[in-house]
C-alpha atoms as a PDB file:
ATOM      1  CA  UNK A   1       0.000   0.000   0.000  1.00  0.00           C
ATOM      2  CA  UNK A   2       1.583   3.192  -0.874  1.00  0.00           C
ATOM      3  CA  UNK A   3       0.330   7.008  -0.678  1.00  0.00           C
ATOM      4  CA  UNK A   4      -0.370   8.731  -3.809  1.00  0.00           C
ATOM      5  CA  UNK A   5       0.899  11.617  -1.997  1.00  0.00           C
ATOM      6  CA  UNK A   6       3.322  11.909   0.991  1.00  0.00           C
ATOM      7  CA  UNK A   7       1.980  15.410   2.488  1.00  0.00           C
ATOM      8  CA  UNK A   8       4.541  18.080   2.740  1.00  0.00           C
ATOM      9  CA  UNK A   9       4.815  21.182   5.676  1.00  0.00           C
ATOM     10  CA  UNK A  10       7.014  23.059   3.340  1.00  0.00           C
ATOM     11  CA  UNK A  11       4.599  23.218   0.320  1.00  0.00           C
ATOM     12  CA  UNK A  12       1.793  22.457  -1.094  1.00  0.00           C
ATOM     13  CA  UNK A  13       0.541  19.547  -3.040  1.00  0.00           C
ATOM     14  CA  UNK A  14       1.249  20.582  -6.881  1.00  0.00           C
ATOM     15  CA  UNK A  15      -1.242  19.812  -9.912  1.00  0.00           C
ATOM     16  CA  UNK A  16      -0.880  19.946 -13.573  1.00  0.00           C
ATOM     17  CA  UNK A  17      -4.179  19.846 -15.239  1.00  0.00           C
ATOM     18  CA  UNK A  18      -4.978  18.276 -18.701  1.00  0.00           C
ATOM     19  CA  UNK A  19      -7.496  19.792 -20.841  1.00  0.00           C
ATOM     20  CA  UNK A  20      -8.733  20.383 -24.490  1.00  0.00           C
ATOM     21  CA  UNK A  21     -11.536  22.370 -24.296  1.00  0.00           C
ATOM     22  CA  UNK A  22     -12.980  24.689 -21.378  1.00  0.00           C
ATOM     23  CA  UNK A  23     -11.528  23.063 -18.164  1.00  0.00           C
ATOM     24  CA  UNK A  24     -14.304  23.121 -16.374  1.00  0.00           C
ATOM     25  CA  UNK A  25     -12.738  20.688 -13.127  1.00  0.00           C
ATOM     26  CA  UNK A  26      -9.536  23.324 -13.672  1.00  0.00           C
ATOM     27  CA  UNK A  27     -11.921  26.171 -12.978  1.00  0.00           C
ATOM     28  CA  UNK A  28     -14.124  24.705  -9.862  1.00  0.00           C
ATOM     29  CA  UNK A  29     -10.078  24.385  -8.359  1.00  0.00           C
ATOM     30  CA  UNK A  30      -9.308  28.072  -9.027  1.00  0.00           C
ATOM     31  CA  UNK A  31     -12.687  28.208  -7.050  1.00  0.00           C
ATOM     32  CA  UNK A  32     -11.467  26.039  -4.141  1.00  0.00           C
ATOM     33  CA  UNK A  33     -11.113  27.358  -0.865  1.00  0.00           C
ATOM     34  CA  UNK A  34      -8.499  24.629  -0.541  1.00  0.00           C
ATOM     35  CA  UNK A  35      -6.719  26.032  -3.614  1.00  0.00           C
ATOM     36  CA  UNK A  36      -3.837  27.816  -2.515  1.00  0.00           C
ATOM     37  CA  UNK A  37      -3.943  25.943   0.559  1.00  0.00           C
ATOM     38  CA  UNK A  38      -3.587  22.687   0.495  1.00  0.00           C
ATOM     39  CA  UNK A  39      -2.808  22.408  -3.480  1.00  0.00           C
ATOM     40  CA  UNK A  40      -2.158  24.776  -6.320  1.00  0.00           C
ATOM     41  CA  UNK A  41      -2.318  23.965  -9.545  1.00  0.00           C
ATOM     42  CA  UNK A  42       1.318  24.381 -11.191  1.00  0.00           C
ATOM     43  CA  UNK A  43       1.231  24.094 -14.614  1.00  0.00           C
ATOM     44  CA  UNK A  44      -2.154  23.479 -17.485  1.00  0.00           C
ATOM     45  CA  UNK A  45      -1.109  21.957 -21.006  1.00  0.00           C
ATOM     46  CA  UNK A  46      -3.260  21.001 -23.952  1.00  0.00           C
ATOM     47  CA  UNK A  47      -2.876  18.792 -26.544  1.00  0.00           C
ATOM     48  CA  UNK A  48      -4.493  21.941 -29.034  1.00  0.00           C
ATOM     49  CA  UNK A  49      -3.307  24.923 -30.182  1.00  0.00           C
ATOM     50  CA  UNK A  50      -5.978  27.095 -28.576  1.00  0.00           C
ATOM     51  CA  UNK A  51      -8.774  26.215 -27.105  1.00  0.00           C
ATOM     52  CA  UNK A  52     -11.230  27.789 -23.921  1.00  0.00           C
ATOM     53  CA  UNK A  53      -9.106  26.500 -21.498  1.00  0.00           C
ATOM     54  CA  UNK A  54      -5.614  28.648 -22.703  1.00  0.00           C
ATOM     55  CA  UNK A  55      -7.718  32.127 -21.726  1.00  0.00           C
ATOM     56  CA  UNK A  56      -8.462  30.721 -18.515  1.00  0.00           C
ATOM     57  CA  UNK A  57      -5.367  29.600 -17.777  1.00  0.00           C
ATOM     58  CA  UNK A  58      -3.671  32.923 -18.833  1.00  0.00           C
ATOM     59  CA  UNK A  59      -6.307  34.902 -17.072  1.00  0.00           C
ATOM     60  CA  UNK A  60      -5.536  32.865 -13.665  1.00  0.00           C
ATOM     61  CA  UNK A  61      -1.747  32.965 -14.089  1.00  0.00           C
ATOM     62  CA  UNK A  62      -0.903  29.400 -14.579  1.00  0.00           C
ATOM     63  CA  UNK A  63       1.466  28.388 -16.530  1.00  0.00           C
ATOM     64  CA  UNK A  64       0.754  27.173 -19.994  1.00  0.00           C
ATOM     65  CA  UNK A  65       1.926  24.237 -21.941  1.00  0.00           C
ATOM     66  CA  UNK A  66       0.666  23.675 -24.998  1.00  0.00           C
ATOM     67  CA  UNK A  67       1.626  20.462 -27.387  1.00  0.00           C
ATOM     68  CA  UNK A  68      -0.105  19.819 -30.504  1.00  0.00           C
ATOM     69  CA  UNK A  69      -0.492  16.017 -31.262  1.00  0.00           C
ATOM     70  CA  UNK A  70      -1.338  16.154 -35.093  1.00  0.00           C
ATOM     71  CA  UNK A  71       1.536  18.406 -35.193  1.00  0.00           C
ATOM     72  CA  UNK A  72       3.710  16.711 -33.156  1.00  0.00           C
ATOM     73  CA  UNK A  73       2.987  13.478 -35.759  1.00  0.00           C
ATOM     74  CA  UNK A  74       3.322  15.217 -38.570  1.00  0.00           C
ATOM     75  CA  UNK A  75       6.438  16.511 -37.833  1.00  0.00           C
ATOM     76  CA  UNK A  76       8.279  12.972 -36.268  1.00  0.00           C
ATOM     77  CA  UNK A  77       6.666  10.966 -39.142  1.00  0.00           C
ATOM     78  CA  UNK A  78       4.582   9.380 -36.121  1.00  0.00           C
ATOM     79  CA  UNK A  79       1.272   7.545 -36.952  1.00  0.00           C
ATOM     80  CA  UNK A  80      -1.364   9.315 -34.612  1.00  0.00           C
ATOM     81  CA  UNK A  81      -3.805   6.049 -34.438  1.00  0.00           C
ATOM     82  CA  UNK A  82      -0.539   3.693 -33.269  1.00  0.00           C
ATOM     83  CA  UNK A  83      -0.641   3.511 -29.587  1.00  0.00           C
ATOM     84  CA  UNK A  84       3.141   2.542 -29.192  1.00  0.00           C
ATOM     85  CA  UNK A  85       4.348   5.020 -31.177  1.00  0.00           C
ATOM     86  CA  UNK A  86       2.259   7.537 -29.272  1.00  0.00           C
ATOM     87  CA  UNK A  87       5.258   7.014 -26.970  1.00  0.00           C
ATOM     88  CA  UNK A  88       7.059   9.544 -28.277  1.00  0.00           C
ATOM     89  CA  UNK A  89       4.871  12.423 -27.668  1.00  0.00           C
ATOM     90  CA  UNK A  90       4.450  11.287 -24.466  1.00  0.00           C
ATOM     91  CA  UNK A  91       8.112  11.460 -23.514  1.00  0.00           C
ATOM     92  CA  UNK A  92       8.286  15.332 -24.931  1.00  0.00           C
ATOM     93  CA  UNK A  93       5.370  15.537 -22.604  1.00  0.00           C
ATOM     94  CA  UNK A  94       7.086  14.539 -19.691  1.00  0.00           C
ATOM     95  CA  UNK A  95       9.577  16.932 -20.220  1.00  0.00           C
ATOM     96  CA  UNK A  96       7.096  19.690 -20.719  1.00  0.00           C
ATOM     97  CA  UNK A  97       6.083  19.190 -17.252  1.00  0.00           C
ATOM     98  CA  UNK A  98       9.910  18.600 -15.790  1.00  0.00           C
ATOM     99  CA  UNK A  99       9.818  22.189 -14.881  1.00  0.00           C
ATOM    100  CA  UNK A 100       6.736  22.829 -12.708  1.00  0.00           C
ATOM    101  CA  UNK A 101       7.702  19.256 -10.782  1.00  0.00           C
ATOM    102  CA  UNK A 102       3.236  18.117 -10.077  1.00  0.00           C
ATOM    103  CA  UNK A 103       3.106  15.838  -7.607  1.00  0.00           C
ATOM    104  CA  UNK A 104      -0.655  14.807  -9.261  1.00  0.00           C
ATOM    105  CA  UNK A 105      -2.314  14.995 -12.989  1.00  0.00           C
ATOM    106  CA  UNK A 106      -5.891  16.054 -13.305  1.00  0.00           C
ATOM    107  CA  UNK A 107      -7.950  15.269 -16.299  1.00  0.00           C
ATOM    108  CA  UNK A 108     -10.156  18.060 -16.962  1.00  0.00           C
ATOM    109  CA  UNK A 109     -11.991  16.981 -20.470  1.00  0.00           C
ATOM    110  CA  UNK A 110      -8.909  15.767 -21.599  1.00  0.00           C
ATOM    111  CA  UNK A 111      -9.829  14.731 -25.394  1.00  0.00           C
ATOM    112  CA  UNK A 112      -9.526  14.156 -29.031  1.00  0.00           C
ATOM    113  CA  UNK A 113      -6.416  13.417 -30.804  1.00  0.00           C
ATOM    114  CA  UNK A 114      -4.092  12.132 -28.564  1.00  0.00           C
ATOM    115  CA  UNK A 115      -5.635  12.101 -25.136  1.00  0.00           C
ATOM    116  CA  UNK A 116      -5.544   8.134 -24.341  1.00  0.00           C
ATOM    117  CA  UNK A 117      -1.978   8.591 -22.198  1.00  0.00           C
ATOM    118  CA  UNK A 118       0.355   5.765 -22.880  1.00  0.00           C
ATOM    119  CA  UNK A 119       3.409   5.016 -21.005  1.00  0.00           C
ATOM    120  CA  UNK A 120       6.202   6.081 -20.221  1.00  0.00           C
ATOM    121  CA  UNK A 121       3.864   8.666 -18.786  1.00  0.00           C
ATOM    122  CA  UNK A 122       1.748   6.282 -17.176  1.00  0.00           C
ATOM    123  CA  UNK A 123       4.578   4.989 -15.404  1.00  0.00           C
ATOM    124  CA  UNK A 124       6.190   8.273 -14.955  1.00  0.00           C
ATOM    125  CA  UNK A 125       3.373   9.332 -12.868  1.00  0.00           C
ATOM    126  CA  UNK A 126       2.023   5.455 -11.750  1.00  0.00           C
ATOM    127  CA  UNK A 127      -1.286   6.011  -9.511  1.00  0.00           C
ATOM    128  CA  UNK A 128      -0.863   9.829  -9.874  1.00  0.00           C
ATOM    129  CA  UNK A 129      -3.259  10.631 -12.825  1.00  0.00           C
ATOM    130  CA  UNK A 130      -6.938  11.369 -12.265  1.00  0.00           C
ATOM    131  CA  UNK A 131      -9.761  11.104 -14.344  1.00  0.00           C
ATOM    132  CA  UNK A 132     -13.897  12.357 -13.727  1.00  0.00           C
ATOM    133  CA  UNK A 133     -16.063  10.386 -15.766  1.00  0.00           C
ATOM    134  CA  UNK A 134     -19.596  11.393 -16.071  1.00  0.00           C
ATOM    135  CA  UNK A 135     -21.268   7.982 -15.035  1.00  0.00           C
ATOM    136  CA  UNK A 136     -21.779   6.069 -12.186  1.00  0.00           C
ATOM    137  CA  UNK A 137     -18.275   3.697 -12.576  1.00  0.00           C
ATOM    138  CA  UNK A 138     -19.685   0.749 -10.239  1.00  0.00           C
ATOM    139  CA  UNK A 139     -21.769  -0.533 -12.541  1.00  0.00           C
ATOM    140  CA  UNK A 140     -20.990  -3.598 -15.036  1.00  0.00           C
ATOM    141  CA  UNK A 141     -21.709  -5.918 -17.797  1.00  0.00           C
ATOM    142  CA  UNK A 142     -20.437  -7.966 -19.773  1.00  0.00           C
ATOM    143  CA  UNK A 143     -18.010  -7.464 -22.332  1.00  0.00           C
ATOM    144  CA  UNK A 144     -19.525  -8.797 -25.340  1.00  0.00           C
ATOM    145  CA  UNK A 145     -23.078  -7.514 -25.730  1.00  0.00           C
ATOM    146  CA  UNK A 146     -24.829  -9.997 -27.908  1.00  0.00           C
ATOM    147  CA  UNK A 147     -26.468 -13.196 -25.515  1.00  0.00           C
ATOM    148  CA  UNK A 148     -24.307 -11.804 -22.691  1.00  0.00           C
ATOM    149  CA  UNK A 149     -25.016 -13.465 -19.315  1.00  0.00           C
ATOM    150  CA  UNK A 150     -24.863 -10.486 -17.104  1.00  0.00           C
ATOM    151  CA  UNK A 151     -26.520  -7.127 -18.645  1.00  0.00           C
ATOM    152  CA  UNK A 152     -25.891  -5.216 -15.376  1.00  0.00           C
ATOM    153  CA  UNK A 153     -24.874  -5.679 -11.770  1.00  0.00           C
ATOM    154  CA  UNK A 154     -24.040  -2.785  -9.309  1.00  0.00           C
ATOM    155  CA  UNK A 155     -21.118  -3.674  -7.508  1.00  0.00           C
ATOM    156  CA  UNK A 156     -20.427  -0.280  -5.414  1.00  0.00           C
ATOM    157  CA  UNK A 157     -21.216  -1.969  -1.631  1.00  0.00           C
ATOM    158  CA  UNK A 158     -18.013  -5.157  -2.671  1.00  0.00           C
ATOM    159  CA  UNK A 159     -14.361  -4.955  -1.790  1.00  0.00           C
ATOM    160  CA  UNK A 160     -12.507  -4.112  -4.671  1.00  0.00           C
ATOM    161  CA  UNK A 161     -10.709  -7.014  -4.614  1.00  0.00           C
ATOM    162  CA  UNK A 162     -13.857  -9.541  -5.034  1.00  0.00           C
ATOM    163  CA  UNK A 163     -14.664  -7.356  -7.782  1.00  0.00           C
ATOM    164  CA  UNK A 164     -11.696  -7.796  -9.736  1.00  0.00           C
ATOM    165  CA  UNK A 165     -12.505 -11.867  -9.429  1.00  0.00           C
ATOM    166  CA  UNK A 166     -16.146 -11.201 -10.615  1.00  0.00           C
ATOM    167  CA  UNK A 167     -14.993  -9.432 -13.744  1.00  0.00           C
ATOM    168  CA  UNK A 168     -12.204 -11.984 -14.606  1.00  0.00           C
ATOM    169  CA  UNK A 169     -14.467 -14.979 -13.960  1.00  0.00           C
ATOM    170  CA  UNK A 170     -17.459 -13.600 -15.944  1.00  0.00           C
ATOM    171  CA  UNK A 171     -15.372 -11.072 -18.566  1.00  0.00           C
ATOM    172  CA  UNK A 172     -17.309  -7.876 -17.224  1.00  0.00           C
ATOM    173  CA  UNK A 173     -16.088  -4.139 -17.488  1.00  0.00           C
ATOM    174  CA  UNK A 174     -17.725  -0.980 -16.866  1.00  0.00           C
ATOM    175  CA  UNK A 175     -20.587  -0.882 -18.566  1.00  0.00           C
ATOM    176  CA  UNK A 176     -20.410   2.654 -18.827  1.00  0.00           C
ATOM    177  CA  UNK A 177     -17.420   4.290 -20.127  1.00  0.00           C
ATOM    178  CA  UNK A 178     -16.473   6.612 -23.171  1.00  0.00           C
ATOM    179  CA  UNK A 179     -18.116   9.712 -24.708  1.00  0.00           C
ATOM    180  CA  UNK A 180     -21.649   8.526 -24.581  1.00  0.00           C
ATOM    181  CA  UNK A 181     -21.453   7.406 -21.223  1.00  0.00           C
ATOM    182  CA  UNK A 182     -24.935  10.143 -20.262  1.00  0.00           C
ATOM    183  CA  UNK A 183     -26.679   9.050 -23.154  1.00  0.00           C
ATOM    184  CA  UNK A 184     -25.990   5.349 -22.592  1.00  0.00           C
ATOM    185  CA  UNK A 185     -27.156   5.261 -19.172  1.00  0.00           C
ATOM    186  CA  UNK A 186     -30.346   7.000 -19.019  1.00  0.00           C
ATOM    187  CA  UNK A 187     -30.970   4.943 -22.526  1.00  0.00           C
ATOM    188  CA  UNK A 188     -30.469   1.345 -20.866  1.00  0.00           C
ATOM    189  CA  UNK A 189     -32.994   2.683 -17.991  1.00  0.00           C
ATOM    190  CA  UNK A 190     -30.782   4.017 -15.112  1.00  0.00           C
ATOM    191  CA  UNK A 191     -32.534   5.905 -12.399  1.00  0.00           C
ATOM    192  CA  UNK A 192     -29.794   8.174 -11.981  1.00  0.00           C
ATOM    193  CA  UNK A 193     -26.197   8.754 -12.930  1.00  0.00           C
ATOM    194  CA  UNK A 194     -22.996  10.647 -11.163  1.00  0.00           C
ATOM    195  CA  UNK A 195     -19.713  11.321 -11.651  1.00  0.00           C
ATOM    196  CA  UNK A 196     -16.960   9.232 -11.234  1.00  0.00           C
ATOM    197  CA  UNK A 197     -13.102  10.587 -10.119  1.00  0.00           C
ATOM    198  CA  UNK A 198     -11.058   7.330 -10.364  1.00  0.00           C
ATOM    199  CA  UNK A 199      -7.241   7.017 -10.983  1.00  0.00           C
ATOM    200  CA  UNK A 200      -6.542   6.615 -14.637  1.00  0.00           C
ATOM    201  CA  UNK A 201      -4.554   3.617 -15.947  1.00  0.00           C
ATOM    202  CA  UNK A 202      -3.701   1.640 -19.241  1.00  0.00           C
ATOM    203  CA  UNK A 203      -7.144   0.453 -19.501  1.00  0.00           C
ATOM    204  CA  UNK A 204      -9.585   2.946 -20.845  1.00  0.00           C
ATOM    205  CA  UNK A 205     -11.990   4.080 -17.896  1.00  0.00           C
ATOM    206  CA  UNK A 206     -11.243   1.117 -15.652  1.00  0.00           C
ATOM    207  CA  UNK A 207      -8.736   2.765 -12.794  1.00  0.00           C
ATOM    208  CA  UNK A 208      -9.928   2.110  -9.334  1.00  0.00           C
ATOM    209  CA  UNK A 209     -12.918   4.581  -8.176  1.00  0.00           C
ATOM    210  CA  UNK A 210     -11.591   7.441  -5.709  1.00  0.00           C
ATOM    211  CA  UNK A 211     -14.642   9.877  -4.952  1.00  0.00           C
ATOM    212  CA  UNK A 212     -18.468  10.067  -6.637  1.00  0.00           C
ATOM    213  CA  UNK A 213     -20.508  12.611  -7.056  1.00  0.00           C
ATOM    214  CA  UNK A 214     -24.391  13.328  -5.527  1.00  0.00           C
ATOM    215  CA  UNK A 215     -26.997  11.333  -7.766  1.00  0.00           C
ATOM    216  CA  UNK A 216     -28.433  13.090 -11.036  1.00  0.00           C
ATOM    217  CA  UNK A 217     -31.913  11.433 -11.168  1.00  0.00           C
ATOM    218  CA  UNK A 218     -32.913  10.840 -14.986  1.00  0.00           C
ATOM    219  CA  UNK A 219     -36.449  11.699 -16.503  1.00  0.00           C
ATOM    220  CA  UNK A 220     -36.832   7.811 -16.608  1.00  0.00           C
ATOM    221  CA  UNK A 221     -40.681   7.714 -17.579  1.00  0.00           C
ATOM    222  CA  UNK A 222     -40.473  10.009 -19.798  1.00  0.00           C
ATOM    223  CA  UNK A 223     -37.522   8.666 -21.836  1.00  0.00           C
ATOM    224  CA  UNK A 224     -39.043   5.136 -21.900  1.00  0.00           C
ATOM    225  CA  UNK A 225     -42.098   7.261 -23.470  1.00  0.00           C
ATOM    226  CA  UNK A 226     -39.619   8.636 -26.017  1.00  0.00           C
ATOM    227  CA  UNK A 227     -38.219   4.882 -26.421  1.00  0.00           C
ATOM    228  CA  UNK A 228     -41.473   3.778 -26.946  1.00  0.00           C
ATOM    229  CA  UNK A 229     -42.677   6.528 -29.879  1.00  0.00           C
ATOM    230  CA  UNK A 230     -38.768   5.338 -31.327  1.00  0.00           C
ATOM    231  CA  UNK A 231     -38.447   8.994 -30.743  1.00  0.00           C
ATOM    232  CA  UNK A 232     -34.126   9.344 -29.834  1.00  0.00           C
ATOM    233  CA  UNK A 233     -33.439  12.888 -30.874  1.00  0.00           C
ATOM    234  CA  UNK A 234     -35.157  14.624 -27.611  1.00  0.00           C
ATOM    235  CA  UNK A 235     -33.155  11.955 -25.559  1.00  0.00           C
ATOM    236  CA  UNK A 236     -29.526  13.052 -26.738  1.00  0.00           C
ATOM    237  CA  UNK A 237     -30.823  16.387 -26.025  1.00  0.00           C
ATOM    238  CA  UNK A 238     -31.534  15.701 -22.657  1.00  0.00           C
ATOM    239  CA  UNK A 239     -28.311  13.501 -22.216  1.00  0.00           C
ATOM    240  CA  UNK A 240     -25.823  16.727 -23.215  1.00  0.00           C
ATOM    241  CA  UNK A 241     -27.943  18.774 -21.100  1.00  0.00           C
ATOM    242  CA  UNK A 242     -27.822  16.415 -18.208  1.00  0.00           C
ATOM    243  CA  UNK A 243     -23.815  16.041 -19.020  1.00  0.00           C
ATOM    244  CA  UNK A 244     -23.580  19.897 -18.871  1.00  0.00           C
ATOM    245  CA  UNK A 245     -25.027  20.127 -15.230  1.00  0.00           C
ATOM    246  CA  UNK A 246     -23.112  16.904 -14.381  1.00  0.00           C
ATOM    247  CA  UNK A 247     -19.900  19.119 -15.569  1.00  0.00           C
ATOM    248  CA  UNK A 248     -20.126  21.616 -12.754  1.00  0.00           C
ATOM    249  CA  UNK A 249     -22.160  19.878 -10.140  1.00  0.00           C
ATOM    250  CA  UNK A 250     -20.735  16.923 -10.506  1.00  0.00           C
ATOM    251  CA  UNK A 251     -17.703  16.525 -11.786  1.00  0.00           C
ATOM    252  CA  UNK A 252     -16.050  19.544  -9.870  1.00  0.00           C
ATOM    253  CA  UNK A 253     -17.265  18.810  -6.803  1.00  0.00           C
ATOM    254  CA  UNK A 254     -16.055  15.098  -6.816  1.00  0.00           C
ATOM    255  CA  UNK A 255     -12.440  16.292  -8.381  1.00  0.00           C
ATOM    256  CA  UNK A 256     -12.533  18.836  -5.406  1.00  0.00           C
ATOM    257  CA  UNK A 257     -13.158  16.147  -2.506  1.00  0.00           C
ATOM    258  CA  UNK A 258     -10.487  14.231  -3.774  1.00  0.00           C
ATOM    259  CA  UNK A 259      -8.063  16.579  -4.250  1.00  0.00           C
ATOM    260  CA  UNK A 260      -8.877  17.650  -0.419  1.00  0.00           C
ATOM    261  CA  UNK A 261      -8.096  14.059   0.918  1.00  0.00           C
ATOM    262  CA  UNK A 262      -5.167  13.187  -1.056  1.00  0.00           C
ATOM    263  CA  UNK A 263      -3.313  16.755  -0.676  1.00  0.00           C
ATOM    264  CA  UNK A 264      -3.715  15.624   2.956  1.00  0.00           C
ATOM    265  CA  UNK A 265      -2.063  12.487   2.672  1.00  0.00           C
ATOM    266  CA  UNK A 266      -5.047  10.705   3.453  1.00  0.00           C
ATOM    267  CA  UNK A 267      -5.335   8.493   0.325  1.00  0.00           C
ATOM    268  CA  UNK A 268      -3.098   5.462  -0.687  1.00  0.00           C
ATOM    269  CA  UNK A 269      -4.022   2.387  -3.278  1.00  0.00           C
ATOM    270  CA  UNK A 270      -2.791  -1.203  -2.834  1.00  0.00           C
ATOM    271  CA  UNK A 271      -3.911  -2.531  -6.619  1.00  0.00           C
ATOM    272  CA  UNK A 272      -7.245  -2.569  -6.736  1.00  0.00           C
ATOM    273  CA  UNK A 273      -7.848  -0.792  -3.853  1.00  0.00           C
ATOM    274  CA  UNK A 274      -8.426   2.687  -2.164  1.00  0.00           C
ATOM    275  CA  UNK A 275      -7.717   3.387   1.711  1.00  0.00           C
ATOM    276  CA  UNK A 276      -9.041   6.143   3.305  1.00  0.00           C
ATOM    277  CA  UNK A 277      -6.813   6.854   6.411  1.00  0.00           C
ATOM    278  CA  UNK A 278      -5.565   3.201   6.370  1.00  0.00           C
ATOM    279  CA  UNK A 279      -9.637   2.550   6.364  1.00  0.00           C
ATOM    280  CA  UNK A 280     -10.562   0.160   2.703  1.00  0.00           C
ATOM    281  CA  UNK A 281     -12.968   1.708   0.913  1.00  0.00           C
ATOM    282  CA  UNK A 282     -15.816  -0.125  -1.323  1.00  0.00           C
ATOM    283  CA  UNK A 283     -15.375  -0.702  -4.660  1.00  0.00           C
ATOM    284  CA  UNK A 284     -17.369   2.752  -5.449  1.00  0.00           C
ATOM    285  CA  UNK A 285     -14.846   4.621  -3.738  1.00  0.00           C
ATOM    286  CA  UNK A 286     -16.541   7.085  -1.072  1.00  0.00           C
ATOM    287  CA  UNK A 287     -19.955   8.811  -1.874  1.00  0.00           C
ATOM    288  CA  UNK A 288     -22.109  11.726  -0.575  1.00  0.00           C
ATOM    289  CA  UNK A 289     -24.776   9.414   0.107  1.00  0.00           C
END
């Protein structure tokens, strides 16, 4: 079991966030009464040219960072789609960020081109990268859709540990991760989503679950309405508009209440798992209610 981060008298926890749009977990921590405090955030970089996020960055003083993937392939003869020759840019990264020294990496909407990290950066900063995911993270199925024996099952309440058995002994994963995550969930019926701050890793959307947010309930009867009339278009309205609230009542709030515990050096992870103050948490990770 090891910290993710060993608190410090003589300083304060440092962040580099991630973004590629408007950096909306960046801007709930300029918010942060614990900002300036117990963390600050060092350095911002973006894998664009310009973007929201570069203004707000400027405006709040942080140092920018700014490392254009196409460009960077272009330019090294790199094929952009080739994970292992992604490498590259990630190692120019790394040295990008040598400067400002972050003790932690914060995805705030952290996409397109070039935003699945590969190592060595994963390994530069092993257990150190965070992620908010706009869905609730404890919730899985099995891989392969078609006659699949398990279509959902909440595991939030197991040890983490007992988890990881259940999804190698029945090939489950959760069942909702990547850019449709809103959409997919109140689709397939859920009452409710949140959002998820886990630690990132090699798998996409599968690092072990640090802090959720408060439920979002979802319009259920009236989407199964909309199901019924084959009616979609007013549902992916309603997802992006439930994302957008989920963006700054959700996902900054979660990103905040972990940043809070680990800048205290409250948090460490032994695999699979998260402790608390040497206390285990459940595979959810902890939650408001």
């Amino acid at each position: 079991m090891s910290q993710i981060y060993n608190k410090q008298e003589t300083r304060k926890m440092r962040v580099a966030v991630f973004f590629s749009g408007g950096a909306s977990s960046m801007q709930a921590m300029l918010k942060d009464p614990n900002h300036g405090v117990l963390y600050e955030i060092a350095a911002a970089f973006t894998n664009k040219d310009d973007c929201p996020g570069v203004g707000i960055a400027r405006e709040a003083g942080i140092p920018l960072v700014r490392r254009n993937f196409r460009k960077f392939c272009e330019e090294k003869g790199i094929d952009s789609r080739d994970l292992q020759q992604r490498s590259t840019y990630y190692e120019a990264v790394i040295r990008d960020l040598a400067p400002y020294s972050p003790d932690i990496v914060c995805l705030s909407g952290f996409t397109g081109a070039g935003s699945i990290i590969v190592d060595p950066f994963l390994s530069e900063y092993a257990d150190r990268i965070l992620n908010v995911h706009p869905a609730d993270l404890a919730i899985l199925a099995s891989r392969e859709c078609a006659g699949c024996s398990v279509r959902r099952l909440y595991a939030g309440n197991l040890p983490s540990e007992q988890v990881q058995f259940l999804m190698a002994d029945n090939r489950l994963e959760r069942k909702y991760k990547g850019e449709d995550a809103v959409y997919d969930a109140v689709i397939s019926g859920e009452e409710y989503t949140r959002s998820s701050v886990h630690i990132a890793r090699e798998e996409f959307d599968e690092g072990p679950l640090l802090v959720q947010s408060k439920k979002f309930p979802a319009k259920k009867e009236w989407i199964e309405e909309k199901i019924r009339q084959r009616n979609f278009r007013p549902i992916r309205k309603y997802a992006d508009e439930l994302q957008e609230t989920m963006k700054w009542h959700g996902d900054g709030p979660a990103y905040l209440k972990a940043l809070q515990l680990i800048s205290q050096g409250k948090v460490a992870v032994e695999e699979s798992t998260v402790y608390v103050e040497g206390e285990k948490l459940p595979y959810r990770g902890l939650t408001p209610d």
